[in-house]
Protein backbone atom coordinates (compact mmCIF):
# COMPACT_ATOMS: atom_id res chain seq x y z
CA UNK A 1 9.85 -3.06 -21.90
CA UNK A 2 9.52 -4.43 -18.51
CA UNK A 3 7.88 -8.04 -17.58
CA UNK A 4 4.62 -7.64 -16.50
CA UNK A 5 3.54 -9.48 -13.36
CA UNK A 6 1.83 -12.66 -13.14
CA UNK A 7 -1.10 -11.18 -12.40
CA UNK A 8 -1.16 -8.21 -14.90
CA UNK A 9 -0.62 -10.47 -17.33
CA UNK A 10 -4.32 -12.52 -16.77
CA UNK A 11 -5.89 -8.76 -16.16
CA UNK A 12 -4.48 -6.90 -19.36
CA UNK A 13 -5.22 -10.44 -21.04
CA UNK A 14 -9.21 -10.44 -19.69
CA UNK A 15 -10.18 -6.95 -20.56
CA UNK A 16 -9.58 -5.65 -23.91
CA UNK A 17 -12.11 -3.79 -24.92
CA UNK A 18 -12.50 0.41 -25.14
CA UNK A 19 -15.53 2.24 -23.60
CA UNK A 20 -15.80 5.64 -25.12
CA UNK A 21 -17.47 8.23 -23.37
CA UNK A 22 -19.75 11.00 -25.35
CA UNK A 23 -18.71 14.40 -24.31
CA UNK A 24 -22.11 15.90 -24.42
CA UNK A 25 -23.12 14.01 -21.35
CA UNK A 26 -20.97 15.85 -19.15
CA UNK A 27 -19.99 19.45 -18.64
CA UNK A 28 -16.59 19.20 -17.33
CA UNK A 29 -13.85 17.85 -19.90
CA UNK A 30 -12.09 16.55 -16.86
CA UNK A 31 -14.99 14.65 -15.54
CA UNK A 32 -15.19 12.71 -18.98
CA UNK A 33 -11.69 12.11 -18.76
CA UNK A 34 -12.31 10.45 -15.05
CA UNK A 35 -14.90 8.65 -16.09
CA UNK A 36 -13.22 7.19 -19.49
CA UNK A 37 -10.42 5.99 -17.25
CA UNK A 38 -12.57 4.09 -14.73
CA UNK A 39 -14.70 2.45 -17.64
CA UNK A 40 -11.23 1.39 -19.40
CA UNK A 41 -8.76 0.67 -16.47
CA UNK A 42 -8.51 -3.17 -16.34
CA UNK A 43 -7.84 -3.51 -12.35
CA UNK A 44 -10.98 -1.05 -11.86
CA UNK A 45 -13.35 -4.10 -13.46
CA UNK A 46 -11.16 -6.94 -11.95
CA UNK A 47 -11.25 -5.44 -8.24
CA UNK A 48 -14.97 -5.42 -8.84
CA UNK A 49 -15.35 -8.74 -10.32
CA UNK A 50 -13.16 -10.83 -7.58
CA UNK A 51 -15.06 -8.49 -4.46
CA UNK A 52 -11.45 -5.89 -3.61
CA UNK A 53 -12.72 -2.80 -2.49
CA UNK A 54 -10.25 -0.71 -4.67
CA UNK A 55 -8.34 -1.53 -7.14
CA UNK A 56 -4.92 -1.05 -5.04
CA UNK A 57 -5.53 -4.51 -3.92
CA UNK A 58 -3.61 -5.52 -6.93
CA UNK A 59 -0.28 -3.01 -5.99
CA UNK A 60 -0.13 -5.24 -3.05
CA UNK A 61 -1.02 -8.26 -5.02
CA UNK A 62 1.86 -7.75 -7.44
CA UNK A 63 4.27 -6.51 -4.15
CA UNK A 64 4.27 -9.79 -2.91
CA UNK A 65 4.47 -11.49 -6.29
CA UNK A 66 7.68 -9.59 -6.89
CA UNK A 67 8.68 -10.17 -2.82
CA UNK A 68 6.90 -13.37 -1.85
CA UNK A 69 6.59 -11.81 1.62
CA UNK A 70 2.87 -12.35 2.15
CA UNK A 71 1.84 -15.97 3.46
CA UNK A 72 0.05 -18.10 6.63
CA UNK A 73 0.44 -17.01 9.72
CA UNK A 74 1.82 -13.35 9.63
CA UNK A 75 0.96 -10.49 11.51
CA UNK A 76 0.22 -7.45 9.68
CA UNK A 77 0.00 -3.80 10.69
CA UNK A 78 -1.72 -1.94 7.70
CA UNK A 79 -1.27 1.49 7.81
CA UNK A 80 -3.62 3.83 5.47
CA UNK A 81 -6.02 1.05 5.11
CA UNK A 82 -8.94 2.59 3.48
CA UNK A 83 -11.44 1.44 2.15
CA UNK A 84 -10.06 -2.08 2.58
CA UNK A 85 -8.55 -3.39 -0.45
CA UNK A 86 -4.99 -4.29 1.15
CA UNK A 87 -6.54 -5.66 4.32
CA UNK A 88 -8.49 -8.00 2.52
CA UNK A 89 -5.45 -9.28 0.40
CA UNK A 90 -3.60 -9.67 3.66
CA UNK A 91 -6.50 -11.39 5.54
CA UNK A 92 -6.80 -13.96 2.45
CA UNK A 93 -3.20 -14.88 2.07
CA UNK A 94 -2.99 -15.26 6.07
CA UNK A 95 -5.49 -18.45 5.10
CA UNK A 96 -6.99 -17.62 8.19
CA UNK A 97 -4.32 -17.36 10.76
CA UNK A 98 -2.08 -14.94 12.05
CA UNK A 99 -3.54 -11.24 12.58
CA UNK A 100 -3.92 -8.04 10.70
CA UNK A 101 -4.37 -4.53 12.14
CA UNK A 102 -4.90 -1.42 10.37
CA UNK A 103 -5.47 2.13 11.06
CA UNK A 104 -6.57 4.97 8.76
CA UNK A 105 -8.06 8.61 9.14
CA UNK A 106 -11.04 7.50 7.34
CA UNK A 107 -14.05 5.43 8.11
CA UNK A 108 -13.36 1.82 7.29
CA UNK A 109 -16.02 -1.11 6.95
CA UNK A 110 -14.88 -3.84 8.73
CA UNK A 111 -13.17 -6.28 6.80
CA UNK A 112 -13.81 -10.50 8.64
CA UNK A 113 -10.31 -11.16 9.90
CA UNK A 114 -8.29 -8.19 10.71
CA UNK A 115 -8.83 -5.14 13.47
CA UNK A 116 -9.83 -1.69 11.86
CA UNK A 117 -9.19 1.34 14.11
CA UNK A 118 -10.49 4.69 12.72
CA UNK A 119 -7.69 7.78 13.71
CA UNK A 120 -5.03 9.66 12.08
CA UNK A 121 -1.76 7.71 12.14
CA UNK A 122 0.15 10.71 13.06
CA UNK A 123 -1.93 11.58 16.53
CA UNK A 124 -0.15 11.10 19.61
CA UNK A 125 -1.58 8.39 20.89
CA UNK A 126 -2.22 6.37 17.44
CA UNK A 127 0.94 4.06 17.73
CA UNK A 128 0.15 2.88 21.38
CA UNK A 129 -3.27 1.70 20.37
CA UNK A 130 -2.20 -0.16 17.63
CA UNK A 131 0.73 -2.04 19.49
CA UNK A 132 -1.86 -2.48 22.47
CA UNK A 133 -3.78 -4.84 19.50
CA UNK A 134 -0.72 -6.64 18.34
CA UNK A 135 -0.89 -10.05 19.84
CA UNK A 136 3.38 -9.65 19.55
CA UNK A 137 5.83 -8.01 17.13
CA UNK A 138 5.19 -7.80 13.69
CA UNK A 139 6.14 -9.51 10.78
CA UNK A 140 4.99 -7.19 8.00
CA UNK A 141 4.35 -3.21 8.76
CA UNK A 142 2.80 -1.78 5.31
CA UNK A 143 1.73 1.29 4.29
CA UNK A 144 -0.24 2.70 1.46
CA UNK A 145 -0.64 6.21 3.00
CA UNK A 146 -0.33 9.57 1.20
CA UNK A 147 -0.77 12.89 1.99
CA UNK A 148 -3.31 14.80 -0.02
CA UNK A 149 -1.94 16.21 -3.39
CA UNK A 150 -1.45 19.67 -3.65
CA UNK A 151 -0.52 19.47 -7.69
CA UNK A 152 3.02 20.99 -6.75
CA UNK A 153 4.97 18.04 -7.25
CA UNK A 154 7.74 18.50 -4.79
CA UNK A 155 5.38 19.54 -1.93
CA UNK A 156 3.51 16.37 -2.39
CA UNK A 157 6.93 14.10 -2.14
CA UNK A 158 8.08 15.98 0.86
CA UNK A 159 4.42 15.84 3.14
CA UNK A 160 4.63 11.94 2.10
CA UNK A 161 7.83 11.57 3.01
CA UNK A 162 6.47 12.59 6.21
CA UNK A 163 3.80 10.18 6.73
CA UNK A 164 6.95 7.59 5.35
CA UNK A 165 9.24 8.51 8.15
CA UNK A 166 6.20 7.98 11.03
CA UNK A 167 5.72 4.72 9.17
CA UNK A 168 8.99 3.45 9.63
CA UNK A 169 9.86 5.01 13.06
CA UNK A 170 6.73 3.01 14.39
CA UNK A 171 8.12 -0.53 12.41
CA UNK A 172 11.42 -0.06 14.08
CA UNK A 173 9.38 -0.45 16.95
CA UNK A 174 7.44 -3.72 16.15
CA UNK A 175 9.23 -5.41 13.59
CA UNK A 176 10.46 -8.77 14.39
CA UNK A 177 13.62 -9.61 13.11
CA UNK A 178 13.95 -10.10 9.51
CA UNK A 179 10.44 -8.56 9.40
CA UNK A 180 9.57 -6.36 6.27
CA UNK A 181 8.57 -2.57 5.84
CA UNK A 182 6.76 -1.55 2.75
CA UNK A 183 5.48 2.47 2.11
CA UNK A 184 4.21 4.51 -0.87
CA UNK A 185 6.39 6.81 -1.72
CA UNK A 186 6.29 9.12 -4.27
CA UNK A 187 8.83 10.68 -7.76
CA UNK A 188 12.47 10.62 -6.00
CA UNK A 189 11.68 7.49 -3.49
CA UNK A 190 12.97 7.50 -0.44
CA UNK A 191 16.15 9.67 -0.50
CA UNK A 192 18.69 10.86 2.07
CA UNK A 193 18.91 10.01 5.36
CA UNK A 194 15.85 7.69 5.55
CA UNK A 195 17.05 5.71 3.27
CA UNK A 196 20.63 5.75 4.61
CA UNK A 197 18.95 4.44 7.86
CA UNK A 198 16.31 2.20 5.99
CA UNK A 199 19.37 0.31 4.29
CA UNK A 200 21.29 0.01 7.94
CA UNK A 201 18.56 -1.37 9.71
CA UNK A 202 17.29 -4.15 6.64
CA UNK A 203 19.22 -6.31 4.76
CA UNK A 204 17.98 -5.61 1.19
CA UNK A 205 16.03 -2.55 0.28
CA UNK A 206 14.72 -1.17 -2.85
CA UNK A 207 11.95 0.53 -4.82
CA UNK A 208 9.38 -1.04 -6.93
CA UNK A 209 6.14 0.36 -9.37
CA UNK A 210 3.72 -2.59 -9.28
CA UNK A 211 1.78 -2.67 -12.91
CA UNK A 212 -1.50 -1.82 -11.68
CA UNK A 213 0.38 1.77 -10.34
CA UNK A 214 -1.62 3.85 -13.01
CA UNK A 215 1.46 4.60 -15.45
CA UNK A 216 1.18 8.75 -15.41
CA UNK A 217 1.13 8.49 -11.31
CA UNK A 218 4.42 9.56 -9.24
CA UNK A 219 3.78 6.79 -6.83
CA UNK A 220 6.10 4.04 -6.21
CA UNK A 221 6.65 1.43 -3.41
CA UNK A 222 9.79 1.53 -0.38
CA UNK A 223 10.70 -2.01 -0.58
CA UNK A 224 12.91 -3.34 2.92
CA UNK A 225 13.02 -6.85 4.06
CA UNK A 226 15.01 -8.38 6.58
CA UNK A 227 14.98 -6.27 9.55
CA UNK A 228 18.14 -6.19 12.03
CA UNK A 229 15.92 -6.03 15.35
CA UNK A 230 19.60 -6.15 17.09
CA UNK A 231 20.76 -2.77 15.92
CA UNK A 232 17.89 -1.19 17.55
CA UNK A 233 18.68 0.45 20.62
């Protein structure tokens, strides 16, 4: 069995307890199901408790405990950032220095410290506006964007893919050197020849499933750090 992060450690260890929900209540077996889940999952009641919009706060959370990449000072491009819950870890462990940026296709409330932009990544025009707010390159490009699932598991890898490869031709374009790229990605990783050209252009790459990833999800994390800003053209 694998180690469980620091973090999952004092969350599994806080909340114990089972909330059973009575099926008459509800019509649909799958919205007792959904509901059973929230009530029981651990990171749902934490996120809550310590003010994290979502409970991905803690896939970042456990990222960086695994990384140590996060710290004072950085700037941050957060791509996908709705509703929040990465921004705010990033805004926190930038002990208020450095900048944050983040984009997403959905409406986010403003989170003190960083520079929301609501627009799909993907437009046209999306990467100019965000380098116009970067105060210089980045040190961190991130990404917690996926497409919408479609229950057809290899359509969903592929259209995220997709949004991966946008992701990481816009870091190749801001990174500073030795800076780090991080992406959902989903069953399979990041195969082929993004990866072939993720592992030329960074000096250690690899895939990672923090423990708050909900165990019976595809989803895992496109680890690269160390960018080599001189084998850009």
């Amino acid at each position: 069995m694998a180690k469980l992060t620091k973090s999952a450690k004092e969350i599994t260890g806080r909340h114990n307890l089972t909330v059973r929900v009575k099926t008459a209540k509800y019509k649909k077996k799958s919205s007792n199901q959904w509901l059973e889940r929230q009530l029981n999952d651990p990171y749902v009641a934490e996120s809550k408790r310590l003010g994290y919009r979502s409970r991905a706060a803690f896939k970042l959370i456990q990222l960086d405990e695994k990384y140590h990449f996060l710290g004072k000072g950085k700037t941050i491009v957060d791509l996908g950032c709705a509703p929040g819950g990465w921004t705010q870890v990033a805004v926190e462990r930038n002990k208020g220095s450095g900048q944050v940026v983040g984009i997403d296709i959905l409406e986010t409330e403003p989170v003190k410290g960083a520079t929301l932009i609501c627009q799909d990544f993907t437009a046209d025009d999306a990467p100019d506006k965000l380098k116009a707010l970067l105060n210089g390159p980045a040190d961190i490009v991130m990404s917690d964007m996926a497409a919408n699932t479609t229950g057809h598991q290899q359509t969903d890898h592929l259209r995220t893919i997709g949004l991966v490869e946008a992701g990481y031709a816009f870091a190749k374009e801001v990174l500073a050197e030795n800076g780090i790229f991080i992406a959902k990605v989903f069953q399979g990783g990041a195969e082929g020849e993004l990866l072939a050209d993720v592992k030329k252009n960074f000096k250690k790459v690899g895939h990672f499933k923090p423990d708050a990833s909900r165990k019976q999800s595809p989803e895992t994390y496109l680890v690269a750090i160390g960018f080599k800003k001189d084998t850009q053209e």
